[in-house]
PDB file of N, CA and C in Angstrom:
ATOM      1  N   UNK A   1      95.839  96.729  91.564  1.00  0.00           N
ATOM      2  CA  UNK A   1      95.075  95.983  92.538  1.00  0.00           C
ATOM      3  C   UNK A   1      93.996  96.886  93.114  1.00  0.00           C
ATOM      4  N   UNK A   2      92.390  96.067  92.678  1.00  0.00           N
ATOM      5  CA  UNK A   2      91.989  97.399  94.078  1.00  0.00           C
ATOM      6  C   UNK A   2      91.637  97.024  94.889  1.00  0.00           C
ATOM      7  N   UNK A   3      91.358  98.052  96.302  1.00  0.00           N
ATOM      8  CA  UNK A   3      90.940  97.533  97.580  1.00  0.00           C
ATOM      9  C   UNK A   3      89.685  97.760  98.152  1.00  0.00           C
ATOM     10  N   UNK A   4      88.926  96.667  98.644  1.00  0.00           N
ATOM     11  CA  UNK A   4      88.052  97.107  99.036  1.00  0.00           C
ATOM     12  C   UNK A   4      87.547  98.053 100.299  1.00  0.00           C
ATOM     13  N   UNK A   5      86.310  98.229 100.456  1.00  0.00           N
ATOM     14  CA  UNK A   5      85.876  99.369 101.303  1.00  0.00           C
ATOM     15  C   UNK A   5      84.574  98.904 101.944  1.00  0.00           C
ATOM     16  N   UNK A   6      84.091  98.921 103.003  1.00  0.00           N
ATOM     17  CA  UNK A   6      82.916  98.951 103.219  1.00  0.00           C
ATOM     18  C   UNK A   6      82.495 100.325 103.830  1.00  0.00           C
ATOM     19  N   UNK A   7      81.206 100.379 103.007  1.00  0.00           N
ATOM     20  CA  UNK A   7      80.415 101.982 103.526  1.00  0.00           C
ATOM     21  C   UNK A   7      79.443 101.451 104.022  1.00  0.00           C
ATOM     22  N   UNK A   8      78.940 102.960 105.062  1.00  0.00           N
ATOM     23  CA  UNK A   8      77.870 103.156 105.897  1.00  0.00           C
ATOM     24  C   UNK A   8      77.331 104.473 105.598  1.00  0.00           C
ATOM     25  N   UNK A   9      76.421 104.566 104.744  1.00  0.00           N
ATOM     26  CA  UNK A   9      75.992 105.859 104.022  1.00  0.00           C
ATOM     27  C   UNK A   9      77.332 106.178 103.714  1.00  0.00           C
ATOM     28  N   UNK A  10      77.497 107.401 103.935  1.00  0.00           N
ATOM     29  CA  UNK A  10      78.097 108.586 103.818  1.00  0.00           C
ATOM     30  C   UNK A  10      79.561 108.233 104.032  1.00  0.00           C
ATOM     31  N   UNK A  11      79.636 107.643 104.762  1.00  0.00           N
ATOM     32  CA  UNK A  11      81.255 107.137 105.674  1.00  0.00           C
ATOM     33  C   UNK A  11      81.690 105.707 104.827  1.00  0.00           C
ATOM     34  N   UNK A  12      82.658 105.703 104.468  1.00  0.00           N
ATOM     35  CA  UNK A  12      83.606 104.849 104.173  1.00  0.00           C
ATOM     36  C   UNK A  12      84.356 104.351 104.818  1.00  0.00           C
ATOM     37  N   UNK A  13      85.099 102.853 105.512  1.00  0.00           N
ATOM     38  CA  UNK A  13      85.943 102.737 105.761  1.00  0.00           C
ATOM     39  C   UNK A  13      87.115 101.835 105.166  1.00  0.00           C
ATOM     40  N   UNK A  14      88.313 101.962 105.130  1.00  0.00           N
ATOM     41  CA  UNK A  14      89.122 101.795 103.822  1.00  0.00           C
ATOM     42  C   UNK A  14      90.636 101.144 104.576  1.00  0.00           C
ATOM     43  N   UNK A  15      90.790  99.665 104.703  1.00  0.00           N
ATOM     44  CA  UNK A  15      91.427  98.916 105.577  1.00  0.00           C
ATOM     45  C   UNK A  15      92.945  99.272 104.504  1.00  0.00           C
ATOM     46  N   UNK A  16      94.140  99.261 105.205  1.00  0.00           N
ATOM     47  CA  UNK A  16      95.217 100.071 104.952  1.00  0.00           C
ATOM     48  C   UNK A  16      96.233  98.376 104.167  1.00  0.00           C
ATOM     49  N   UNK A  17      97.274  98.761 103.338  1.00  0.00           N
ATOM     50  CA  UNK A  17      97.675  97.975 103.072  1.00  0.00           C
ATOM     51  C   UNK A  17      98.440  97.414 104.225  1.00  0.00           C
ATOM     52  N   UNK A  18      98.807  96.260 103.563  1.00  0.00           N
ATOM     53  CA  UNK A  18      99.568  94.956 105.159  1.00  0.00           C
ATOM     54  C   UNK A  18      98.203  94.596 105.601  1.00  0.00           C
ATOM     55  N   UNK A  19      97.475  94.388 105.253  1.00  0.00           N
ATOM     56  CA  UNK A  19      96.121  94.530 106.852  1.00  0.00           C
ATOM     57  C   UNK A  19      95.618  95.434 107.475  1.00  0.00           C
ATOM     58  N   UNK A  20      96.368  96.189 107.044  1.00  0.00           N
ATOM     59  CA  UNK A  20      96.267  97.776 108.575  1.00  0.00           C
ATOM     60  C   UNK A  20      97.560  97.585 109.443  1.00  0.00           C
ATOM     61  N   UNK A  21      98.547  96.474 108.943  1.00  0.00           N
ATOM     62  CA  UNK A  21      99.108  96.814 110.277  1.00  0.00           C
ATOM     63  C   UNK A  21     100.373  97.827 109.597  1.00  0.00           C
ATOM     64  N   UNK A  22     101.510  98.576 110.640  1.00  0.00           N
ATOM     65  CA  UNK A  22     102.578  99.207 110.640  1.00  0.00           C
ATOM     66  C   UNK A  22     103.119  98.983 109.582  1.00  0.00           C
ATOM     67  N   UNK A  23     103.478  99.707 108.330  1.00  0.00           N
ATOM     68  CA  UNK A  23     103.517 101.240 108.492  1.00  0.00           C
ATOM     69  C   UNK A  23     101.635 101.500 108.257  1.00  0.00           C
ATOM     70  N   UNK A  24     100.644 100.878 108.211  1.00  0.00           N
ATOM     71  CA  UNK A  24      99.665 101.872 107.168  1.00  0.00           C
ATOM     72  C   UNK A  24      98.699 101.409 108.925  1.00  0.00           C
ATOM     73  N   UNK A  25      97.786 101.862 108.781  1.00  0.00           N
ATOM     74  CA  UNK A  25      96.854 102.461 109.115  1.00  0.00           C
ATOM     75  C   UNK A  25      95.351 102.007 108.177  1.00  0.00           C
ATOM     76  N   UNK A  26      94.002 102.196 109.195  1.00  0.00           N
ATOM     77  CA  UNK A  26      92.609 101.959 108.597  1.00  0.00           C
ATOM     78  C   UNK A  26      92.645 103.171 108.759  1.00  0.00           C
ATOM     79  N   UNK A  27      91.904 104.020 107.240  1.00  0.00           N
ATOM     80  CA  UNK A  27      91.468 105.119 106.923  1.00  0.00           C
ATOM     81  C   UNK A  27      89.737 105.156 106.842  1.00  0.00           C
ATOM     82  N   UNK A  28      89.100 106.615 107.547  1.00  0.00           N
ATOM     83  CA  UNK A  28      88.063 106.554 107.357  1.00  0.00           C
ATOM     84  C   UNK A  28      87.738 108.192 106.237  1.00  0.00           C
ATOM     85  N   UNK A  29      86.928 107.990 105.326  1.00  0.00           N
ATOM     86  CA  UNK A  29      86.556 108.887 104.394  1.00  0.00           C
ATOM     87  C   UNK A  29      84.915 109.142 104.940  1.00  0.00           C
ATOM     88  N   UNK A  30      84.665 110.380 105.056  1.00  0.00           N
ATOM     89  CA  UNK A  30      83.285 110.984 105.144  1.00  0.00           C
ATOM     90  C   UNK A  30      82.927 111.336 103.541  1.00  0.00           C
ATOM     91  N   UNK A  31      82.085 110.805 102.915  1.00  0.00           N
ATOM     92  CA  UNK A  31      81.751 111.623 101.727  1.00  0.00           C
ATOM     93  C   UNK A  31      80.116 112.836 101.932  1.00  0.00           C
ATOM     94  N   UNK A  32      80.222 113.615 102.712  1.00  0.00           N
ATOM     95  CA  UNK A  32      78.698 114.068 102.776  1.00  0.00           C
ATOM     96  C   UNK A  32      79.436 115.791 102.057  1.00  0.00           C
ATOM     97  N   UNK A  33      78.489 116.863 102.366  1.00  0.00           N
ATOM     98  CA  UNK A  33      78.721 118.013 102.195  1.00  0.00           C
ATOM     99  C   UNK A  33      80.451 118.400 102.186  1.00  0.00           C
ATOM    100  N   UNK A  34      81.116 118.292 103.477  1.00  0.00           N
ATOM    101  CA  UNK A  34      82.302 118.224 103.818  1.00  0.00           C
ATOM    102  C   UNK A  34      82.882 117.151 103.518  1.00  0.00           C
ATOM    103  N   UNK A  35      83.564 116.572 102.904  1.00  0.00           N
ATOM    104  CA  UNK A  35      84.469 115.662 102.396  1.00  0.00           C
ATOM    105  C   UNK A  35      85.590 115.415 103.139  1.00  0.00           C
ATOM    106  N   UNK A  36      85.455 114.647 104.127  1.00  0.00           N
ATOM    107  CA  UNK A  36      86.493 114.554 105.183  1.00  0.00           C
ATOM    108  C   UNK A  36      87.585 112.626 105.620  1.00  0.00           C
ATOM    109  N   UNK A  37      88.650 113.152 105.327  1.00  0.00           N
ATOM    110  CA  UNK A  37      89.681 112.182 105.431  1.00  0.00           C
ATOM    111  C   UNK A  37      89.593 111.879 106.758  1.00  0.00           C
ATOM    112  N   UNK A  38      89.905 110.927 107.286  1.00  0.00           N
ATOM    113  CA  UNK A  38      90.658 110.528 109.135  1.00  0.00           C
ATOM    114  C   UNK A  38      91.715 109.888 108.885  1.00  0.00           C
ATOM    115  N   UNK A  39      92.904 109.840 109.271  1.00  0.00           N
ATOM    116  CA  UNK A  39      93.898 108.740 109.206  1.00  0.00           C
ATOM    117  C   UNK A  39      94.580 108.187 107.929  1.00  0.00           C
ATOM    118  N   UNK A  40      94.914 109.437 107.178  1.00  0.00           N
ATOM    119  CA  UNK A  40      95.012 109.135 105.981  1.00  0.00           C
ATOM    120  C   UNK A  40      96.249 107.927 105.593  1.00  0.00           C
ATOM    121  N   UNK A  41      96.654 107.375 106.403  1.00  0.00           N
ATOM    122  CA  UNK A  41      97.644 106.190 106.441  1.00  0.00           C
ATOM    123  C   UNK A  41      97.342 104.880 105.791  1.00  0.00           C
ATOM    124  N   UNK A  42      96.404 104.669 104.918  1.00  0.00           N
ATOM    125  CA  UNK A  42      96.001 103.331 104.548  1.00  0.00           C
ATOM    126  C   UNK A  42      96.840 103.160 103.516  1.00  0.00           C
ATOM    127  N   UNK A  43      97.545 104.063 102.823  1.00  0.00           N
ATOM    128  CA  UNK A  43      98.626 103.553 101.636  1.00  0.00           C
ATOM    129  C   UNK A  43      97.633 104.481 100.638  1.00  0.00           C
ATOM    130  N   UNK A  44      98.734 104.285  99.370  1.00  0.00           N
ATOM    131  CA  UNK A  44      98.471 105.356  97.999  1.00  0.00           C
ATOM    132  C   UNK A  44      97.218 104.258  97.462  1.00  0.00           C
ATOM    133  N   UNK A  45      97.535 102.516  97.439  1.00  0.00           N
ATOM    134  CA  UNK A  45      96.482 102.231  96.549  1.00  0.00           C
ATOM    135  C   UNK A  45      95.734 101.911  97.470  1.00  0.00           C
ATOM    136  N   UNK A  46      94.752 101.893  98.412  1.00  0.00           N
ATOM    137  CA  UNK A  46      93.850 101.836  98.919  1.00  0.00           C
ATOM    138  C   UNK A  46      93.322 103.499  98.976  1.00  0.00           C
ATOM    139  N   UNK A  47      94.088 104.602  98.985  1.00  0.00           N
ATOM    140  CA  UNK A  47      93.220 105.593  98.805  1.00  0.00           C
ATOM    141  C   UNK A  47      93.442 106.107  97.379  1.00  0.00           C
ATOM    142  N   UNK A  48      94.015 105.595  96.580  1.00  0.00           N
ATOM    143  CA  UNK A  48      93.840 106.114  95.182  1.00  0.00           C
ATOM    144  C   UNK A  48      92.399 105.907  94.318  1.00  0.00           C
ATOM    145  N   UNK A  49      91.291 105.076  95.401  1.00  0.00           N
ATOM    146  CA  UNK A  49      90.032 105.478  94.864  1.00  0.00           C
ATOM    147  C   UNK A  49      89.194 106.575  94.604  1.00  0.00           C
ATOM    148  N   UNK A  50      90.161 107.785  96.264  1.00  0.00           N
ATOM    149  CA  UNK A  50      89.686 109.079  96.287  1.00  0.00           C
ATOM    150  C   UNK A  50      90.185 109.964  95.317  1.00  0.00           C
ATOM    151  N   UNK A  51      91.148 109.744  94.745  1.00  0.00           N
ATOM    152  CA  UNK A  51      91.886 110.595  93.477  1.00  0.00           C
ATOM    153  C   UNK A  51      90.490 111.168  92.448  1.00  0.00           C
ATOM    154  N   UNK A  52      89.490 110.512  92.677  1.00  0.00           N
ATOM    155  CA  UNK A  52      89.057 111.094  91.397  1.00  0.00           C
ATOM    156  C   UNK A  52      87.103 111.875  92.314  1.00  0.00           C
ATOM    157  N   UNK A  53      87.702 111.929  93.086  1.00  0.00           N
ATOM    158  CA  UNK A  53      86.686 112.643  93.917  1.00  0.00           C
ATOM    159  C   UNK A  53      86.267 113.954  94.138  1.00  0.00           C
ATOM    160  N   UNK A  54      85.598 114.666  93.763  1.00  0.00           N
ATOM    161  CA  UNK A  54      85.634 116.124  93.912  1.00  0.00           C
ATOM    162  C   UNK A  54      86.785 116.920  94.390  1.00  0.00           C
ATOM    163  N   UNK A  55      87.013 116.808  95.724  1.00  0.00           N
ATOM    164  CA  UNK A  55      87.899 117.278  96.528  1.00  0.00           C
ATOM    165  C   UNK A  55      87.902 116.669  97.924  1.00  0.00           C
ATOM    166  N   UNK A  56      88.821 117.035  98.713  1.00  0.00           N
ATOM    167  CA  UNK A  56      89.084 116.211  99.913  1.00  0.00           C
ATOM    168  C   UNK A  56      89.133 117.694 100.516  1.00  0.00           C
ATOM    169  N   UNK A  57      88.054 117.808 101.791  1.00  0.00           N
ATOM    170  CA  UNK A  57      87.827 119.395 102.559  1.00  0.00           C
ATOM    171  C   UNK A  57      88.681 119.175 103.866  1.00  0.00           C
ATOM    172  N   UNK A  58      88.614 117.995 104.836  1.00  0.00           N
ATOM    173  CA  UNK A  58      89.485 118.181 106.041  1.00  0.00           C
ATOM    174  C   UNK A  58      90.376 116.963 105.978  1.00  0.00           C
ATOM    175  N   UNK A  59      91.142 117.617 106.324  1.00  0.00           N
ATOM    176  CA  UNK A  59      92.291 116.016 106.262  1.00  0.00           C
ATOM    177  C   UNK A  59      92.004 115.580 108.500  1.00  0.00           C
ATOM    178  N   UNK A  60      91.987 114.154 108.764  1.00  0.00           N
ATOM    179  CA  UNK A  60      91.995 114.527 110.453  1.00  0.00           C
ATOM    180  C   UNK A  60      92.950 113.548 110.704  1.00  0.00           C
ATOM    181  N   UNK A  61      93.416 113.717 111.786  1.00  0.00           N
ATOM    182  CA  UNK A  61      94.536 112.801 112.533  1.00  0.00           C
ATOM    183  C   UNK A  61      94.130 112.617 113.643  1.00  0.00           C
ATOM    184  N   UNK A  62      94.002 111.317 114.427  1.00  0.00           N
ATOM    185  CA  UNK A  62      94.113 110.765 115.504  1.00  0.00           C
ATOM    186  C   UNK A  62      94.725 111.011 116.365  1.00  0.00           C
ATOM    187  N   UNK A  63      95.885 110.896 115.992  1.00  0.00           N
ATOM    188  CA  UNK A  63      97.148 110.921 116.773  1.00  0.00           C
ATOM    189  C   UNK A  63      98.106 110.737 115.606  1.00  0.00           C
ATOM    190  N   UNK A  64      99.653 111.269 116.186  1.00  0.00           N
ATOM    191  CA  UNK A  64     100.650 111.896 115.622  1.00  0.00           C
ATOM    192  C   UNK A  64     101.919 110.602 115.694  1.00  0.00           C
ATOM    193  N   UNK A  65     101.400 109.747 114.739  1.00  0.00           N
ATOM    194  CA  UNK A  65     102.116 108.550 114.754  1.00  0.00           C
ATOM    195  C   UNK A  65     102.249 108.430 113.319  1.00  0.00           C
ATOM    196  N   UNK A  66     103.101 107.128 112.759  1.00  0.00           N
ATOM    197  CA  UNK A  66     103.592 107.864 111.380  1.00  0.00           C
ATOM    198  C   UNK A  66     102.829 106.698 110.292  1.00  0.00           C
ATOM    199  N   UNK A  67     102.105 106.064 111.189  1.00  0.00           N
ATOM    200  CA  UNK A  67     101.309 105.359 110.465  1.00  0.00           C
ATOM    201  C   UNK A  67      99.330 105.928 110.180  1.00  0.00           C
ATOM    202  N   UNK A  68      99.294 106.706 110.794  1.00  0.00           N
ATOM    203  CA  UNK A  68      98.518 107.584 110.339  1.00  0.00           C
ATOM    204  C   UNK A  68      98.603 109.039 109.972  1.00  0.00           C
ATOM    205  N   UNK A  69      99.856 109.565 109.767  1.00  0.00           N
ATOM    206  CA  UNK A  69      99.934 110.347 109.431  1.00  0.00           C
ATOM    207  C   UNK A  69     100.062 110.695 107.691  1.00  0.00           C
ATOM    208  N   UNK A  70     101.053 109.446 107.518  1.00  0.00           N
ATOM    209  CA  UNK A  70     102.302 109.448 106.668  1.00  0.00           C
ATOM    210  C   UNK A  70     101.564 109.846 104.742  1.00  0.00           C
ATOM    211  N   UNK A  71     100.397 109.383 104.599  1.00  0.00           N
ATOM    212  CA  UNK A  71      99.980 110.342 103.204  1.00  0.00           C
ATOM    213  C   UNK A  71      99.354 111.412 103.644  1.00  0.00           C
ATOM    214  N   UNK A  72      99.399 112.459 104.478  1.00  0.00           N
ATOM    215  CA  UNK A  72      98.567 113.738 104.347  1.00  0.00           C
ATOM    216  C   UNK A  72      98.498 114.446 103.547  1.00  0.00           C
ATOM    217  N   UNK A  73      99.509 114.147 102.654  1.00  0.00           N
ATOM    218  CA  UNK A  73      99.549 115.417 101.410  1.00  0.00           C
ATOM    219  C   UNK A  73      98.936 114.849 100.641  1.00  0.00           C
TER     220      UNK A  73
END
């Protein structure tokens, strides 16, 4: 299945499976110089678009809840 995304330049935002709601989370991806995650909680297939991306430089967290935490690795 894939999921969609809407971007704003550089920034991605990437609505989490369920909707976004509990367990996942809306993830935001920066793609510029720094390659930066926020909230990496949207689920494996909504971010398994980034799998094939250069690299991922900062992972960020919001807050320490387990629906945005829970893919950091």
């Amino acid at each position: 299945m894939k999921f969609s995304h809407t971007s704003f330049g550089p920034i991605s935002i990437v609505p989490g499976e369920n909707g976004s709601t509990f367990p996942f989370c809306t993830s935001i991806f920066i793609d510029d110089d720094t390659k930066v995650l926020i909230d990496p909680g949207a689920g494996l297939n909504p971010l398994g678009d980034l799998k094939g991306r250069e690299r991922i430089d900062m992972v960020i967290n919001t807050h320490y809840h387990f629906d945005h935490i829970a893919y950091n690795y």
